[in-house]
C-alpha atoms as a PDB file:
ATOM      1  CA  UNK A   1      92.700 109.211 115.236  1.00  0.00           C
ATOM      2  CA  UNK A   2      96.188 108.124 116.416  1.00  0.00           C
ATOM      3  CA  UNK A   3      97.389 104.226 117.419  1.00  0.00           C
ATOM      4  CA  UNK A   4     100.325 103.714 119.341  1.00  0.00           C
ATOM      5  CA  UNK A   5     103.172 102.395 116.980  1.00  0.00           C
ATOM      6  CA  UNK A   6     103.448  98.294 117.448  1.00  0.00           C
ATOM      7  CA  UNK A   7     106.798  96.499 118.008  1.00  0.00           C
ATOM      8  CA  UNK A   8     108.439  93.226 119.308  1.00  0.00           C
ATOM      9  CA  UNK A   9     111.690  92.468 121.421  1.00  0.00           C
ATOM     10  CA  UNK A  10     114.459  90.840 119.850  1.00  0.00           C
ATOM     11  CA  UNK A  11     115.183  91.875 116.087  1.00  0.00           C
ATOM     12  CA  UNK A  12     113.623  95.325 116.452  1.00  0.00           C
ATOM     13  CA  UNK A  13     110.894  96.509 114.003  1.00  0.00           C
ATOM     14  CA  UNK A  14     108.135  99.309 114.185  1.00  0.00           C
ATOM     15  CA  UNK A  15     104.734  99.889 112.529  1.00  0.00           C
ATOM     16  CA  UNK A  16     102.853 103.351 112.954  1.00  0.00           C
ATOM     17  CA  UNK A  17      99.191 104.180 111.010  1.00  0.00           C
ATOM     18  CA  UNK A  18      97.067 106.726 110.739  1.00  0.00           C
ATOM     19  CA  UNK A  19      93.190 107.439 109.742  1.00  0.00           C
ATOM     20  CA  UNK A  20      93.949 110.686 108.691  1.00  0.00           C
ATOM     21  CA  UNK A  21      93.715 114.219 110.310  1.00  0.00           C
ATOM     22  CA  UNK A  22      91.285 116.878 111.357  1.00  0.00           C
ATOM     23  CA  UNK A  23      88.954 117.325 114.530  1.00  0.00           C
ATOM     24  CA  UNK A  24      86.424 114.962 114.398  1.00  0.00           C
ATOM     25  CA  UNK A  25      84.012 116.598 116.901  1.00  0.00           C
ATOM     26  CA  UNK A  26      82.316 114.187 119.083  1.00  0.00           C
ATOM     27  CA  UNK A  27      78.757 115.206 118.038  1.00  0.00           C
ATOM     28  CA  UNK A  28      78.782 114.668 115.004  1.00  0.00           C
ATOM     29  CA  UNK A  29      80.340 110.935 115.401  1.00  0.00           C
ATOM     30  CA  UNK A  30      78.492 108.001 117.270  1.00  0.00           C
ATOM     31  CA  UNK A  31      79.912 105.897 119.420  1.00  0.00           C
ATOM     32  CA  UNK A  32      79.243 103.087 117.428  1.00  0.00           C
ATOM     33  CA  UNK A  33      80.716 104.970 114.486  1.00  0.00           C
ATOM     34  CA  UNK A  34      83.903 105.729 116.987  1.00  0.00           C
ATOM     35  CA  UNK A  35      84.145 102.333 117.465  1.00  0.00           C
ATOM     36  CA  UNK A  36      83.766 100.717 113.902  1.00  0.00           C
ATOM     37  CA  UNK A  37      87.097 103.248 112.863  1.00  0.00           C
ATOM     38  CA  UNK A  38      89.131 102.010 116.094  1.00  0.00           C
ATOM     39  CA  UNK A  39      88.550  98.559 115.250  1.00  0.00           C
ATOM     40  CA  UNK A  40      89.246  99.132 111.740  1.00  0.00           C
ATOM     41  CA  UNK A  41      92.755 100.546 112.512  1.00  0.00           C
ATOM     42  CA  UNK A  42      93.370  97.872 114.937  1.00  0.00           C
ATOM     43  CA  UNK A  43      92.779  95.597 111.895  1.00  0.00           C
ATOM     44  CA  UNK A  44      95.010  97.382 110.039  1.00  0.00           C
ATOM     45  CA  UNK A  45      97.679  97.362 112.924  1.00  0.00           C
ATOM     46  CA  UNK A  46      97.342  93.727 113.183  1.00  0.00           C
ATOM     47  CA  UNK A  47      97.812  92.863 109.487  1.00  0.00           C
ATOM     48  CA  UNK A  48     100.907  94.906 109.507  1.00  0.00           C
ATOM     49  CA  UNK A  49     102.424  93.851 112.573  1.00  0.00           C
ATOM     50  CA  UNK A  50     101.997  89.926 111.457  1.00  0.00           C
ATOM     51  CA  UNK A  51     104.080  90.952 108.581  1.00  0.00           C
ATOM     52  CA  UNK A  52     106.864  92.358 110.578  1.00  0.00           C
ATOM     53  CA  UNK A  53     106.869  89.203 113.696  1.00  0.00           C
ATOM     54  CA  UNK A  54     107.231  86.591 110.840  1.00  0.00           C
ATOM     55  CA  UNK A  55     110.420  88.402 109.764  1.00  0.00           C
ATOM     56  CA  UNK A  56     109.011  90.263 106.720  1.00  0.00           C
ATOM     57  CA  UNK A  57     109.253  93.469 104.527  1.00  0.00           C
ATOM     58  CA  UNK A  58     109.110  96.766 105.915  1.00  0.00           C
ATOM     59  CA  UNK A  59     107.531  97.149 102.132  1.00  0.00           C
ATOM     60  CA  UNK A  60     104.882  94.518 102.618  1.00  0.00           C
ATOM     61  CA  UNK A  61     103.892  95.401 106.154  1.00  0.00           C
ATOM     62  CA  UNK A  62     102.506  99.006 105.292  1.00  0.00           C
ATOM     63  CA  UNK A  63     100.563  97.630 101.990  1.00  0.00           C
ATOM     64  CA  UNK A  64      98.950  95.124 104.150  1.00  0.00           C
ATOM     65  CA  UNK A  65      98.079  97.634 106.413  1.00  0.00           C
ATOM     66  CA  UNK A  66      96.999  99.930 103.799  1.00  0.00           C
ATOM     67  CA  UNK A  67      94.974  97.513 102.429  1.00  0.00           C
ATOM     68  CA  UNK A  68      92.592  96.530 105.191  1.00  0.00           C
ATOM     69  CA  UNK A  69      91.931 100.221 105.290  1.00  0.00           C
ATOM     70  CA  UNK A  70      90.879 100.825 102.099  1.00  0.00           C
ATOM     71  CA  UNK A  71      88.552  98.375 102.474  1.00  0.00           C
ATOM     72  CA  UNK A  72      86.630  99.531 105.621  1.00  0.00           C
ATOM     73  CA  UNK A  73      84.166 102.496 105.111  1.00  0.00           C
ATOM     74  CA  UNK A  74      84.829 104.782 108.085  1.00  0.00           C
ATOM     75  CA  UNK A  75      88.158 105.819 106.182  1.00  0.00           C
ATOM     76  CA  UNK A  76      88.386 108.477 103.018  1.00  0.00           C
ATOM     77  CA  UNK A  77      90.083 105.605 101.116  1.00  0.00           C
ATOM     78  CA  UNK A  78      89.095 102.934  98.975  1.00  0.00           C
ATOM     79  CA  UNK A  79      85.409 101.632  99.966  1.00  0.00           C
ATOM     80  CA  UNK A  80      84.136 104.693 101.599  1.00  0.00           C
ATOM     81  CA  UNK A  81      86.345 107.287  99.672  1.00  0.00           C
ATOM     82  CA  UNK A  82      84.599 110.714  99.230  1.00  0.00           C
ATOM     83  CA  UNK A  83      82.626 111.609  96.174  1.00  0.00           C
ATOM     84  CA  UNK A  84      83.866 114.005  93.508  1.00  0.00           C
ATOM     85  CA  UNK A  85      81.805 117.031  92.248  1.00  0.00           C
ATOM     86  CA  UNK A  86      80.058 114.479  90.016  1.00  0.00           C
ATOM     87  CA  UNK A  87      79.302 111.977  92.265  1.00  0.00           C
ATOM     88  CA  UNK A  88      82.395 109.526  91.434  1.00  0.00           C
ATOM     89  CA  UNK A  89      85.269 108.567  93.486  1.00  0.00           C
ATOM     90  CA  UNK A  90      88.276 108.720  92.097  1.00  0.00           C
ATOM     91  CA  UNK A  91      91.299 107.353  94.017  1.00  0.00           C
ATOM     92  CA  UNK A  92      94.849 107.929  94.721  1.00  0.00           C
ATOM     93  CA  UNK A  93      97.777 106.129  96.658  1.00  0.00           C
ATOM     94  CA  UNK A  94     101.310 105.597  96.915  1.00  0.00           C
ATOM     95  CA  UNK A  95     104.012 103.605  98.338  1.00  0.00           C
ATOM     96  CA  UNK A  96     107.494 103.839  98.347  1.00  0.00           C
ATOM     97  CA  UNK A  97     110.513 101.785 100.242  1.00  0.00           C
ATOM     98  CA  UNK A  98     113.836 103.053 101.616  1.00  0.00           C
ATOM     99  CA  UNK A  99     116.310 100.892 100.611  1.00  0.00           C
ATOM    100  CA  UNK A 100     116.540 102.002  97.018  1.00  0.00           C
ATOM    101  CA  UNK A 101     113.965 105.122  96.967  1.00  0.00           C
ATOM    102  CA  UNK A 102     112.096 102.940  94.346  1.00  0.00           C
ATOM    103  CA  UNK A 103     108.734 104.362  94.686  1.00  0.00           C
ATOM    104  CA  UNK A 104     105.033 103.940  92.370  1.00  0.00           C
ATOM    105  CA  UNK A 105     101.726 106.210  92.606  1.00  0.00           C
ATOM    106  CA  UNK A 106      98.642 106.005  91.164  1.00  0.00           C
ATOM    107  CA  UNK A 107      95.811 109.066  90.957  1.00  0.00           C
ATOM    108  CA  UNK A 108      92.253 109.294  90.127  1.00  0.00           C
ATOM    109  CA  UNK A 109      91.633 105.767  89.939  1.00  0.00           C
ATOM    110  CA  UNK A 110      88.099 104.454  89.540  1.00  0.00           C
ATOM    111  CA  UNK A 111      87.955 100.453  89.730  1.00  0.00           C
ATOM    112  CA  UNK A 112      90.946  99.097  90.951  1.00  0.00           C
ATOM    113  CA  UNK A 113      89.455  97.767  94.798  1.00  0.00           C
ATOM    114  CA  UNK A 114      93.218  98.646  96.264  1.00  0.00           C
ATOM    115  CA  UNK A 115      94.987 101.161  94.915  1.00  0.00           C
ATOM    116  CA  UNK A 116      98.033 101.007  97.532  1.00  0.00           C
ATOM    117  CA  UNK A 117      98.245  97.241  95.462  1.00  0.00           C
ATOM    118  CA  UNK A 118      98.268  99.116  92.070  1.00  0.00           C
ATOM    119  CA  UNK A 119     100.877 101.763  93.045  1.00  0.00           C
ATOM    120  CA  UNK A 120     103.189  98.812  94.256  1.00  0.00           C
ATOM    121  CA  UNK A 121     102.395  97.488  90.584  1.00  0.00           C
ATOM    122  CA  UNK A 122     103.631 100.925  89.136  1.00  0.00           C
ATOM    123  CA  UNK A 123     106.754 100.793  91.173  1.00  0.00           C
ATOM    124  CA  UNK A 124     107.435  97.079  90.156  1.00  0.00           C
ATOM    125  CA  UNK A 125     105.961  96.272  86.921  1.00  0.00           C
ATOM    126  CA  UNK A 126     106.283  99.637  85.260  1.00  0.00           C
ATOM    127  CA  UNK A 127     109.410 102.023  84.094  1.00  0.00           C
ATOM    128  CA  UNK A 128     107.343 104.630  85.855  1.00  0.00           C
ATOM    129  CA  UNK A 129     106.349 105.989  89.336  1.00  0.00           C
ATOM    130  CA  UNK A 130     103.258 107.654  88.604  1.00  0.00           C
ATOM    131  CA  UNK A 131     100.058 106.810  86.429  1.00  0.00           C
ATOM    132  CA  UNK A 132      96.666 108.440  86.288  1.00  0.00           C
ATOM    133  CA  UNK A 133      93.033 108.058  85.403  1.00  0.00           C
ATOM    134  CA  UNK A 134      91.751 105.138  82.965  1.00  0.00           C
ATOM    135  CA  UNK A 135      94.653 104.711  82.152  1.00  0.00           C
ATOM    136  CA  UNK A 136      96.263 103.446  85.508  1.00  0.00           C
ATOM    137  CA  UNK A 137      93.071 101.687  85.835  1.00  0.00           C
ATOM    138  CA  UNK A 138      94.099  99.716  82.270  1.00  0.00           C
ATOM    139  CA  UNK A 139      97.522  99.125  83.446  1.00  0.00           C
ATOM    140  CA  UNK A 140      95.872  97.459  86.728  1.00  0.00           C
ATOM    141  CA  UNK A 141      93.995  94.984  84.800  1.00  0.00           C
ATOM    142  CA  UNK A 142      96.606  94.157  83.131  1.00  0.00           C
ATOM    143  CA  UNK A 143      98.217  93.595  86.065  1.00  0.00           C
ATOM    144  CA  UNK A 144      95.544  91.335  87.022  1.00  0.00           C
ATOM    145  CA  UNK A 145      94.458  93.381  90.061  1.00  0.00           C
ATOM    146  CA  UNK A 146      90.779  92.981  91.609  1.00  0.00           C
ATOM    147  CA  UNK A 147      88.405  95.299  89.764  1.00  0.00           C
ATOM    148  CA  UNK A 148      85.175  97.031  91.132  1.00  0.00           C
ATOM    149  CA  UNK A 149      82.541  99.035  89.518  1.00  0.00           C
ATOM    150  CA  UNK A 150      82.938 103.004  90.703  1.00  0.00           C
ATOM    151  CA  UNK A 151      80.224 102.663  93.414  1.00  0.00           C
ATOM    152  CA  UNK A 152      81.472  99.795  95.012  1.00  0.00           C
ATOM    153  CA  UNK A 153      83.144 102.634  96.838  1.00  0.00           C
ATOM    154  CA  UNK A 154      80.295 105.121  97.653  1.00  0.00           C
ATOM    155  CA  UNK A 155      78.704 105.230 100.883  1.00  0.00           C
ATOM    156  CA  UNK A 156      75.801 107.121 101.733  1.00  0.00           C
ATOM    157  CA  UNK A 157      77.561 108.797 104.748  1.00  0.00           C
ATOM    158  CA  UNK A 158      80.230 110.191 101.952  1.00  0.00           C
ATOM    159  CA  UNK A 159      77.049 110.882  99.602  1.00  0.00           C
ATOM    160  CA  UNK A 160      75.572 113.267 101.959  1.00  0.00           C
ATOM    161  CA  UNK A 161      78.752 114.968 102.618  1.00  0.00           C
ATOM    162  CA  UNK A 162      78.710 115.841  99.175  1.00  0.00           C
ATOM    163  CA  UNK A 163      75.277 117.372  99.049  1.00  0.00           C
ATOM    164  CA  UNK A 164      75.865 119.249 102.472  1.00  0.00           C
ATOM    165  CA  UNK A 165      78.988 120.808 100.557  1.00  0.00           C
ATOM    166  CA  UNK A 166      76.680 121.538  97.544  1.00  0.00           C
ATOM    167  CA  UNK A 167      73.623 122.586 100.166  1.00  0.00           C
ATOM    168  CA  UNK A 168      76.449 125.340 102.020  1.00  0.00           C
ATOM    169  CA  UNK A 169      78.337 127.840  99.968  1.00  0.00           C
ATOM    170  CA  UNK A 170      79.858 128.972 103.494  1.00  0.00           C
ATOM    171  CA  UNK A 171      81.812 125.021 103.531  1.00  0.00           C
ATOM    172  CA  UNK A 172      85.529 125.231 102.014  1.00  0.00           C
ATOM    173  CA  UNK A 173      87.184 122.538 100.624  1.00  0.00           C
ATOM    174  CA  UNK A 174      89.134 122.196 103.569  1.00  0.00           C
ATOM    175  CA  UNK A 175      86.586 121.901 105.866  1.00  0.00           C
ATOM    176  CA  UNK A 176      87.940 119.381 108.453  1.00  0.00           C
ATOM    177  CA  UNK A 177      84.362 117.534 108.945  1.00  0.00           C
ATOM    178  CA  UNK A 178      84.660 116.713 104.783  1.00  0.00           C
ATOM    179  CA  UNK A 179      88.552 115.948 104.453  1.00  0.00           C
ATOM    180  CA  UNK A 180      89.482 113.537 107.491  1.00  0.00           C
ATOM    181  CA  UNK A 181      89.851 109.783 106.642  1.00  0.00           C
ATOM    182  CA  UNK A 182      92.911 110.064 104.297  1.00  0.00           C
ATOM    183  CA  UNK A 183      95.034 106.458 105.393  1.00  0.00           C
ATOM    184  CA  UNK A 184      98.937 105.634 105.982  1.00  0.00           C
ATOM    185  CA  UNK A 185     101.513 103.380 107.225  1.00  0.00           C
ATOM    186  CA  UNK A 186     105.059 103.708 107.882  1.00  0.00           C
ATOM    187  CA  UNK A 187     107.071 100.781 109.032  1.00  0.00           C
ATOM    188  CA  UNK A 188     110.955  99.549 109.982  1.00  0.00           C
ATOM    189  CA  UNK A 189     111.570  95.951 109.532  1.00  0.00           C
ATOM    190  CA  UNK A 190     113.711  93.722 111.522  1.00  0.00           C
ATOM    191  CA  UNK A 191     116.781  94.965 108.536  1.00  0.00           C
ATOM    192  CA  UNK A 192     116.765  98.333 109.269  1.00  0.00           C
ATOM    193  CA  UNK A 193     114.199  99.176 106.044  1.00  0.00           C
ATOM    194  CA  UNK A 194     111.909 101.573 106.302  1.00  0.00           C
ATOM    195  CA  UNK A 195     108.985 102.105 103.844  1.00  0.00           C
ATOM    196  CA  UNK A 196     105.384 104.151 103.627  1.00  0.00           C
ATOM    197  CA  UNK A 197     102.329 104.109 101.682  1.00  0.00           C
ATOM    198  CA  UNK A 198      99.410 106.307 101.235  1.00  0.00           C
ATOM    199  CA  UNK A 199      95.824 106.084 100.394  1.00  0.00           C
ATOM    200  CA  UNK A 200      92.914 108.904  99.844  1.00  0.00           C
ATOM    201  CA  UNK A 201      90.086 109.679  98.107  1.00  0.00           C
ATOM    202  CA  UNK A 202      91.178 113.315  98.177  1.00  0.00           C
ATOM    203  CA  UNK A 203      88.713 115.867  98.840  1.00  0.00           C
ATOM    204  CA  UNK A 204      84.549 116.144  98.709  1.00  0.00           C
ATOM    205  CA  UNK A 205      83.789 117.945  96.012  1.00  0.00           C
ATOM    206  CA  UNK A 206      86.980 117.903  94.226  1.00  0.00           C
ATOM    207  CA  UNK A 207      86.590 118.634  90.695  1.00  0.00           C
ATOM    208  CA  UNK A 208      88.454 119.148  87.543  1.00  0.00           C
ATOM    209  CA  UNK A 209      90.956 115.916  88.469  1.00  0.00           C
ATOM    210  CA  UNK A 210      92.344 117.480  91.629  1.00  0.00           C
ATOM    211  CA  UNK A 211      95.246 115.922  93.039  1.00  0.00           C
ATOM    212  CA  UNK A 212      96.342 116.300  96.561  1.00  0.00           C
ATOM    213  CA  UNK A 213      99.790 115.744  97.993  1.00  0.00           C
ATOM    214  CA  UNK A 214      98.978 111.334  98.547  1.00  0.00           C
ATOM    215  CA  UNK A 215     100.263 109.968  95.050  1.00  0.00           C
ATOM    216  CA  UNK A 216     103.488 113.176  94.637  1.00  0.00           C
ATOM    217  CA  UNK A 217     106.884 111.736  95.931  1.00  0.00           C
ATOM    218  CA  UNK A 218     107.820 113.485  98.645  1.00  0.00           C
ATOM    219  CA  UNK A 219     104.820 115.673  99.009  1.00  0.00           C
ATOM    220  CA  UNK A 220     102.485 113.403 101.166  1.00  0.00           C
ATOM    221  CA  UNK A 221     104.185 110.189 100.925  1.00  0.00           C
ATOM    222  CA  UNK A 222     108.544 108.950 101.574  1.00  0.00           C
ATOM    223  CA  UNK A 223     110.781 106.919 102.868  1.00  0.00           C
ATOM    224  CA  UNK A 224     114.687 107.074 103.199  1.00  0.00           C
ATOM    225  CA  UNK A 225     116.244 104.591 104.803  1.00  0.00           C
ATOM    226  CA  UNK A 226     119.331 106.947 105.851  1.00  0.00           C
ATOM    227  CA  UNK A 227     116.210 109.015 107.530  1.00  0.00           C
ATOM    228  CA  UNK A 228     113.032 108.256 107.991  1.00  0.00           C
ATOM    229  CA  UNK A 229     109.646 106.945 106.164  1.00  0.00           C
ATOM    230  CA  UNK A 230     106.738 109.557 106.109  1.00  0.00           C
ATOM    231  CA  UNK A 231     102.815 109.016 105.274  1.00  0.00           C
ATOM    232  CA  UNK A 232     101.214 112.368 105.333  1.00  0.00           C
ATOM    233  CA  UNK A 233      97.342 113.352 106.155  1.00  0.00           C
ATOM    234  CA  UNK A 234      95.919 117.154 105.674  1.00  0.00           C
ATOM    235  CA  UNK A 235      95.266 119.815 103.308  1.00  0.00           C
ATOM    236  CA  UNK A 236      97.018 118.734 100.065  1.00  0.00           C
ATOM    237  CA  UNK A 237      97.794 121.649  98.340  1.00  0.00           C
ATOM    238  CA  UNK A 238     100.266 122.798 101.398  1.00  0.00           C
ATOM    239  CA  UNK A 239     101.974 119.826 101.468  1.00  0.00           C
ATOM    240  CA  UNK A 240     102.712 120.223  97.971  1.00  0.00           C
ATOM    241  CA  UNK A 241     103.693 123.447  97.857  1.00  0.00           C
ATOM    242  CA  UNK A 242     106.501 123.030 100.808  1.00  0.00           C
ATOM    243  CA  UNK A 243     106.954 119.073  99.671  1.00  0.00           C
ATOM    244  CA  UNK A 244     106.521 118.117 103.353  1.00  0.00           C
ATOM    245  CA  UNK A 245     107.503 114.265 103.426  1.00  0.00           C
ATOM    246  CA  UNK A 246     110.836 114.905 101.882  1.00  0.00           C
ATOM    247  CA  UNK A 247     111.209 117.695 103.724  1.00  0.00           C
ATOM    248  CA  UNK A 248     110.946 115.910 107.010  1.00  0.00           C
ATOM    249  CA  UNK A 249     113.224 113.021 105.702  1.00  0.00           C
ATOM    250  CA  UNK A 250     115.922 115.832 105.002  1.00  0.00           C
ATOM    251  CA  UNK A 251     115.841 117.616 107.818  1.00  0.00           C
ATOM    252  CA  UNK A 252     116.414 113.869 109.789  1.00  0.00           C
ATOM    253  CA  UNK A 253     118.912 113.458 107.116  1.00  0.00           C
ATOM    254  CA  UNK A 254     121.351 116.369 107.077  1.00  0.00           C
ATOM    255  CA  UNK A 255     120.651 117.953 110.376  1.00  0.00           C
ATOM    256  CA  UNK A 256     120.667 115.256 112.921  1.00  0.00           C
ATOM    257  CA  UNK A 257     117.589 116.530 114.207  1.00  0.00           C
ATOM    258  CA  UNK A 258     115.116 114.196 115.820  1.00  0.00           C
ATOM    259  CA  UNK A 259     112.220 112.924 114.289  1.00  0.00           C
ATOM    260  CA  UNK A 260     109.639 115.002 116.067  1.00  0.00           C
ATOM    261  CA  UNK A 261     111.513 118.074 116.049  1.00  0.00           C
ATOM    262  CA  UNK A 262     111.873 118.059 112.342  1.00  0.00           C
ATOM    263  CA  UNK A 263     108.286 116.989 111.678  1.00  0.00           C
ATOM    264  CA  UNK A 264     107.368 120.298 113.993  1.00  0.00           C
ATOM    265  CA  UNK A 265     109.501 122.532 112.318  1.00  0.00           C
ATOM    266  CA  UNK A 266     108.103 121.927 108.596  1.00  0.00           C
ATOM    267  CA  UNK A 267     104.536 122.334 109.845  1.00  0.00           C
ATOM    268  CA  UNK A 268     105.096 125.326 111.364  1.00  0.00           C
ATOM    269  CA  UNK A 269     106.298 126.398 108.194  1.00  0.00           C
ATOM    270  CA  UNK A 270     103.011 124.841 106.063  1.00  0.00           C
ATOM    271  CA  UNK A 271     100.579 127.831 105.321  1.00  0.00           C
ATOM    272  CA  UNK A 272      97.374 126.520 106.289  1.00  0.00           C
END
């Protein structure tokens, strides 16, 4: 569901987000449905781009973003995440700037209401760039982050996903009708700093604490300032296997090759 990037004249700065990918066929979405998402990433789009006019962080302008997404239920993030194989949701996110590489992630997160806001925690208030489970969910309330019981997040939509999943032993877990809604943002401020941030409730019917590519450094989620920033959306495990956002950010880097080209080139080389 793409949104033309946003940007100003004068000091030059850019904002692009996503609502995640796969073929959402027209059937099986309402218009009303249609239109709840497209206003949702037009709030998203706006909360970014006010960062970015007033002269702010490349940083700040894709958590904002982020944020407003994770909170409306037509995405696979935050409030309206898909459900485990137990009927939780467990969420993961990340966020990283350019400047200095500096970079937090949090996975399968139950109560923390945004976990972009908790991996920007991990990357500022921690020595690390990656927690997990209960107890990045302690470190968040530490932190003094909003907290939410686990089905705050549940929808029924995202409910009966699950038990069509359960219902078919023909659906994969890369069916594109269960995996769409993953979130992202990638910005360039006014400086020249680029930044991205992720945000997912991974896969219906996930079990055993699967992780996808979101939270992992340079799988689904970097930024480079001497390249580019990347937020990634599709089948996880790929992107993990062929680390696709640094990837993309090295090819930019070392080859002089455009933007486009190089994202092109690594996904023809993901096995999907």
């Amino acid at each position: 569901m793409p949104l033309p990037a946003q940007a100003q004249d004068g000091p030059r700065w850019t904002l692009v987000i996503h609502g995640g990918a796969g073929i959402i066929e027209k059937g099986k979405v309402s218009a009303e449905q249609e239109a709840g998402a497209r206003a949702g990433l037009d709030a998203a789009l706006t909360a970014g781009s006010v960062v970015l006019a007033q002269g702010g962080d490349a940083l700040d302008a894709v958590q904002a973003a982020v944020q407003v997404l994770e909170d409306d239920p037509h995405f696979n993030a935050g409030r309206g995440a898909v459900f485990t194989w137990d009927a939780k949701n467990e969420l993961d996110a990340a966020i990283m700037e350019g400047a200095t590489r500096k970079a937090g992630a949090v996975a399968g997160t139950r109560h923390t209401r945004h976990p972009v806001a908790l991996a920007r925690k991990v990357m500022e208030a921690s020595p690390h760039v990656m927690l997990s489970g209960a107890g990045a969910d302690q470190f968040s309330r530490e932190q003094g982050l909003e907290q939410v019981p686990n089905d705050w997040f549940a929808t029924p939509e995202r409910r009966a996903q699950l038990d069509k999943m359960k219902a078919n032993d023909k659906l994969g877990w890369f069916d594109v009708d269960l995996k769409y809604g993953t979130v992202g943002a990638v910005a360039m401020d006014a400086r020249g700093h680029v930044a991205a941030a992720t945000s997912t409730g991974g896969l219906t019917g996930k079990r055993w604490g699967r992780i996808g590519d979101t939270p992992l450094i340079g799988a689904g989620t970097y930024a480079d300032d001497r390249a580019c920033a990347v937020s990634g959306t599709g089948a996880g495990e790929f992107f993990i296997r062929e680390g696709v956002a640094h990837e993309i950010c090295a090819r930019v880097r070392f080859t002089g090759e455009s933007l486009k080209v190089a994202a092109d080139a690594v996904m023809a080389e993901t096995r999907i």
